[in-house]
C-alpha atoms as a PDB file:
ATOM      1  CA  UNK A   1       2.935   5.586  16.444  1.00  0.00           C
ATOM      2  CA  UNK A   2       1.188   5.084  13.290  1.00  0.00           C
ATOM      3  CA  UNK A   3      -1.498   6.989  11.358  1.00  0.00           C
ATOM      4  CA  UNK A   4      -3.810   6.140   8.983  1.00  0.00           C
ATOM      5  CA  UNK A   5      -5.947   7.207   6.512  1.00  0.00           C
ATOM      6  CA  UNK A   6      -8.093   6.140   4.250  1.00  0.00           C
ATOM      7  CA  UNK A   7      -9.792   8.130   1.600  1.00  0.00           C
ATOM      8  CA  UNK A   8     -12.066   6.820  -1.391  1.00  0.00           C
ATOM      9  CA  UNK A   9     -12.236   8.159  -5.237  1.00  0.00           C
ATOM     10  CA  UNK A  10     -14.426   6.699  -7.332  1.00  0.00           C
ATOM     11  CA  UNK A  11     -14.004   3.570  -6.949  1.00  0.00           C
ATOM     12  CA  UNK A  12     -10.222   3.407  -5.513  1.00  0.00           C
ATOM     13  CA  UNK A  13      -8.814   3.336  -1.548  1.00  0.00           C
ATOM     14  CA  UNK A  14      -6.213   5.207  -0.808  1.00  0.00           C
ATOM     15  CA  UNK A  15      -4.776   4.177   2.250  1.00  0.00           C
ATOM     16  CA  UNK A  16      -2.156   6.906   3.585  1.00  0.00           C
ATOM     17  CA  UNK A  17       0.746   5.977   6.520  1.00  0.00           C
ATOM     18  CA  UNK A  18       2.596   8.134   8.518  1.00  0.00           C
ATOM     19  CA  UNK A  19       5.036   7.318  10.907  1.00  0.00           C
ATOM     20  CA  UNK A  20       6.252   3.837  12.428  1.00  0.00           C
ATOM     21  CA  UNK A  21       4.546   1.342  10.679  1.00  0.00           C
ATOM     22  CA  UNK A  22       5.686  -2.172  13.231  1.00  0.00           C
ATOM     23  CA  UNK A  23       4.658  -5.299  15.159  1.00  0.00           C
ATOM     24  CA  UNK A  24       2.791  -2.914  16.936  1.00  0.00           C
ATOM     25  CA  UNK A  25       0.633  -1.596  14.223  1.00  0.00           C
ATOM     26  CA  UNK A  26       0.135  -4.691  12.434  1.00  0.00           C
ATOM     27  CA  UNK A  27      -3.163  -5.588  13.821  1.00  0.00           C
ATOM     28  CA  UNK A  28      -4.348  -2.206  13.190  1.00  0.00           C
ATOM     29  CA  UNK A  29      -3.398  -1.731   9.869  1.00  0.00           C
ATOM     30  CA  UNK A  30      -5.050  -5.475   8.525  1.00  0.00           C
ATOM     31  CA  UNK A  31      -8.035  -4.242  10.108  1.00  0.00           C
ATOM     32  CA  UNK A  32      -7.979  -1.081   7.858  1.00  0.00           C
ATOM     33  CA  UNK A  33      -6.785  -3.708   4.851  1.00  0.00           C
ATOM     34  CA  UNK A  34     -10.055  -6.226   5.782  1.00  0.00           C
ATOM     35  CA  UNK A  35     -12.573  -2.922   5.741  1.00  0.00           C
ATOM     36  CA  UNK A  36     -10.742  -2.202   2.618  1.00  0.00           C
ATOM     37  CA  UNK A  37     -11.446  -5.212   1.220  1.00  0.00           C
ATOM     38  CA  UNK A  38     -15.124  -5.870   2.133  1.00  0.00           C
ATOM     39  CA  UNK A  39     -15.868  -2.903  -0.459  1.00  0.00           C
ATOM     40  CA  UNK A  40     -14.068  -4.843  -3.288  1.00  0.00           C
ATOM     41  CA  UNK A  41     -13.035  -1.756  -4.373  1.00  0.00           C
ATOM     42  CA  UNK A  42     -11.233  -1.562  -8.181  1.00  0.00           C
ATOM     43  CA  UNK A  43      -7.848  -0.527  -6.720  1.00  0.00           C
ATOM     44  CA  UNK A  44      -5.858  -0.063  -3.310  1.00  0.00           C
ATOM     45  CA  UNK A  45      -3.325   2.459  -3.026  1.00  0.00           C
ATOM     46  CA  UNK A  46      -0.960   2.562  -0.171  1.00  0.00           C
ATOM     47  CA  UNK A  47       1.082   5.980   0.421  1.00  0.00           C
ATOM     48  CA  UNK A  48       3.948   5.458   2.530  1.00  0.00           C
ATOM     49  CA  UNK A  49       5.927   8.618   1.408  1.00  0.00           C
ATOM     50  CA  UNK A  50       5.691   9.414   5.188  1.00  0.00           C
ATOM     51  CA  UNK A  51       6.673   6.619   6.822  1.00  0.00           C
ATOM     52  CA  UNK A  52       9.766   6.587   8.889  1.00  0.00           C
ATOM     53  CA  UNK A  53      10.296   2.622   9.958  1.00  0.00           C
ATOM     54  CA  UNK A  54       8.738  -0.651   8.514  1.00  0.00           C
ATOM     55  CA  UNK A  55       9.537  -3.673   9.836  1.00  0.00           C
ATOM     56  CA  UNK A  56       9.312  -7.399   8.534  1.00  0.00           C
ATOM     57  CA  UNK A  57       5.690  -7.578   9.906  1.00  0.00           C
ATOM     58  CA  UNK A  58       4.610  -4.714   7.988  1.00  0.00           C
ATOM     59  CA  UNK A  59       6.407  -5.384   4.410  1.00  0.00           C
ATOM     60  CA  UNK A  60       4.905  -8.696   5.150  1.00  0.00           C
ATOM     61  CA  UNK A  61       1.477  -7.346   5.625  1.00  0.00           C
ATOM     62  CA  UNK A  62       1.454  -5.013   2.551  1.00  0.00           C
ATOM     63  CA  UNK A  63       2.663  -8.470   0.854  1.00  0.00           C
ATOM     64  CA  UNK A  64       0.215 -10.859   1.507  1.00  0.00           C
ATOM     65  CA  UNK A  65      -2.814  -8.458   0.708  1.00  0.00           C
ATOM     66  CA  UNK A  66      -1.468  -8.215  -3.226  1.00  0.00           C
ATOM     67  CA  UNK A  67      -3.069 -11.851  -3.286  1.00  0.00           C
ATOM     68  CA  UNK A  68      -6.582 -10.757  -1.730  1.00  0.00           C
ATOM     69  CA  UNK A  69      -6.580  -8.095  -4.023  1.00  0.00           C
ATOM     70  CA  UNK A  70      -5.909 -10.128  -6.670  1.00  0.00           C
ATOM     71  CA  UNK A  71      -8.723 -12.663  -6.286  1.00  0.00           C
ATOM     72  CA  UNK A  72     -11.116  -9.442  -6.086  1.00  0.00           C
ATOM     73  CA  UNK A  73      -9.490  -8.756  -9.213  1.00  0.00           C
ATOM     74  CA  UNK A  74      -8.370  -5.434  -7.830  1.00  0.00           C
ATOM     75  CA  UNK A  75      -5.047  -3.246  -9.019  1.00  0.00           C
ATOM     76  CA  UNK A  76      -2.695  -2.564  -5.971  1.00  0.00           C
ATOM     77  CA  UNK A  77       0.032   0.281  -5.713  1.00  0.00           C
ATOM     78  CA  UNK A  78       2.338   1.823  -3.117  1.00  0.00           C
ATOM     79  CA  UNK A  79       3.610   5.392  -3.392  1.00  0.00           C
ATOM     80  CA  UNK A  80       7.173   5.986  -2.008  1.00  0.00           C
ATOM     81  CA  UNK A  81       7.497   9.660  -3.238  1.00  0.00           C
ATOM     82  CA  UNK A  82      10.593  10.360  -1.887  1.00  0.00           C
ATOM     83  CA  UNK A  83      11.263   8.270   0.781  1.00  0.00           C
ATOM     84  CA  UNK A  84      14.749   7.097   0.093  1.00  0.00           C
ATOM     85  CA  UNK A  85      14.842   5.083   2.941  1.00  0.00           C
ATOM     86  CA  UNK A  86      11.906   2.946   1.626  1.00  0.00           C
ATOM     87  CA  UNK A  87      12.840   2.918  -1.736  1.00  0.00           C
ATOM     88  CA  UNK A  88      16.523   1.304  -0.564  1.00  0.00           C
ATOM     89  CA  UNK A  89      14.404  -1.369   1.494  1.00  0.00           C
ATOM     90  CA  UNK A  90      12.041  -2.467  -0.862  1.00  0.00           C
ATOM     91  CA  UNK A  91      14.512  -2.599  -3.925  1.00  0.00           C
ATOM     92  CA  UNK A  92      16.985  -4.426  -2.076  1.00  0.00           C
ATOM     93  CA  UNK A  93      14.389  -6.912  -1.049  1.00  0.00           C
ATOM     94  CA  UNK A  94      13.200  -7.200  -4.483  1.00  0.00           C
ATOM     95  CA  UNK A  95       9.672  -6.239  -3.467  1.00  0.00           C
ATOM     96  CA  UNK A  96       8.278  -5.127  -6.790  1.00  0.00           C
ATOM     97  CA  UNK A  97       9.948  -7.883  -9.105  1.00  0.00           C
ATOM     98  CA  UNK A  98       9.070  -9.972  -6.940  1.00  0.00           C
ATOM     99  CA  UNK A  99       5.326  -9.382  -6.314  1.00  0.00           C
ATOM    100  CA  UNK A 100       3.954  -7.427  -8.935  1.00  0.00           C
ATOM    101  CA  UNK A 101       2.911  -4.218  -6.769  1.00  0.00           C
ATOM    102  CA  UNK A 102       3.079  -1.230  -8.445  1.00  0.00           C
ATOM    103  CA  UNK A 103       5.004   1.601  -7.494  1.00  0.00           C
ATOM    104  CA  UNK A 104       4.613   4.794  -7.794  1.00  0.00           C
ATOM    105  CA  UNK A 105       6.652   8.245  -6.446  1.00  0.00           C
ATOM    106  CA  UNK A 106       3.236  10.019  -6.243  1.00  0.00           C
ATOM    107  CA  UNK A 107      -0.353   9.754  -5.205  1.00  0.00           C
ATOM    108  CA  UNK A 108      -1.995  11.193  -8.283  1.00  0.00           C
ATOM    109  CA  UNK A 109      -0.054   9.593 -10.700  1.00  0.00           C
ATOM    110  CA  UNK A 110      -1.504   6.367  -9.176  1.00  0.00           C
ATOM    111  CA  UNK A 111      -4.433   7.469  -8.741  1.00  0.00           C
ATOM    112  CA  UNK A 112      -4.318   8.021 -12.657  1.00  0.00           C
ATOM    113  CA  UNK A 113      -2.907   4.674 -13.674  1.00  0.00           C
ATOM    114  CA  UNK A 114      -5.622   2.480 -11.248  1.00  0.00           C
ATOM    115  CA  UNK A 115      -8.217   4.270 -12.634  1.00  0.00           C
ATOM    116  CA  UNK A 116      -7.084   3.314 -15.990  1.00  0.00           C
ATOM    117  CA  UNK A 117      -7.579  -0.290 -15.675  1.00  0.00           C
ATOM    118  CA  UNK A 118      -5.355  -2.476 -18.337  1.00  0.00           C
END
């Protein structure tokens, strides 16, 4: 089972996951992503520091929505904090070369940088 939450500052989504984020939450989650979305908001962030299991579906997910966010011309960063487990999947897959999503071990310090704008 999943949970999710999604909070708003100023401008930025946070999105926050806990648990096991699967096939079986993939609906659920874009749904969250397409409400996200309608808001164009300036920046996404998705924490998965709590996360115990993503599988393709969901890596794939949190993939294809750097593109939507993109044409919204929208920043878009995950927080790992400390989840080792994460942080072994995503670097081996070369998620963040690879895409451009920024990463970040903790909420605020995203928070901080999106709100920055380049």
């Amino acid at each position: 089972m999943l949970n999710v939450e999604i909070a708003r500052k100023t401008g930025i989504h946070v999105m926050v996951l806990a648990g096991e984020f699967d096939l079986t939450e993939k609906d659920r989650v874009s749904d969250y992503f397409q409400t996200v979305l309608a808001e164009a908001p300036k920046g996404l962030i998705v924490d998965l520091s709590n996360v115990s299991l993503i599988d393709s579906s969901g890596i794939g997910l949190l993939i294809s929505n750097k593109a939507r966010l993109n044409d919204i011309g929208a920043r878009y960063a995950l927080v790992l904090g400390n989840n080792g487990h994460l942080i072994k999947k995503f670097s081996n897959l070369g998620l963040f070369d690879a895409s451009g999503i920024e990463r970040f071990a903790c909420k605020d310090d995203a928070c901080q940088a999106i709100g920055q704008q380049p």
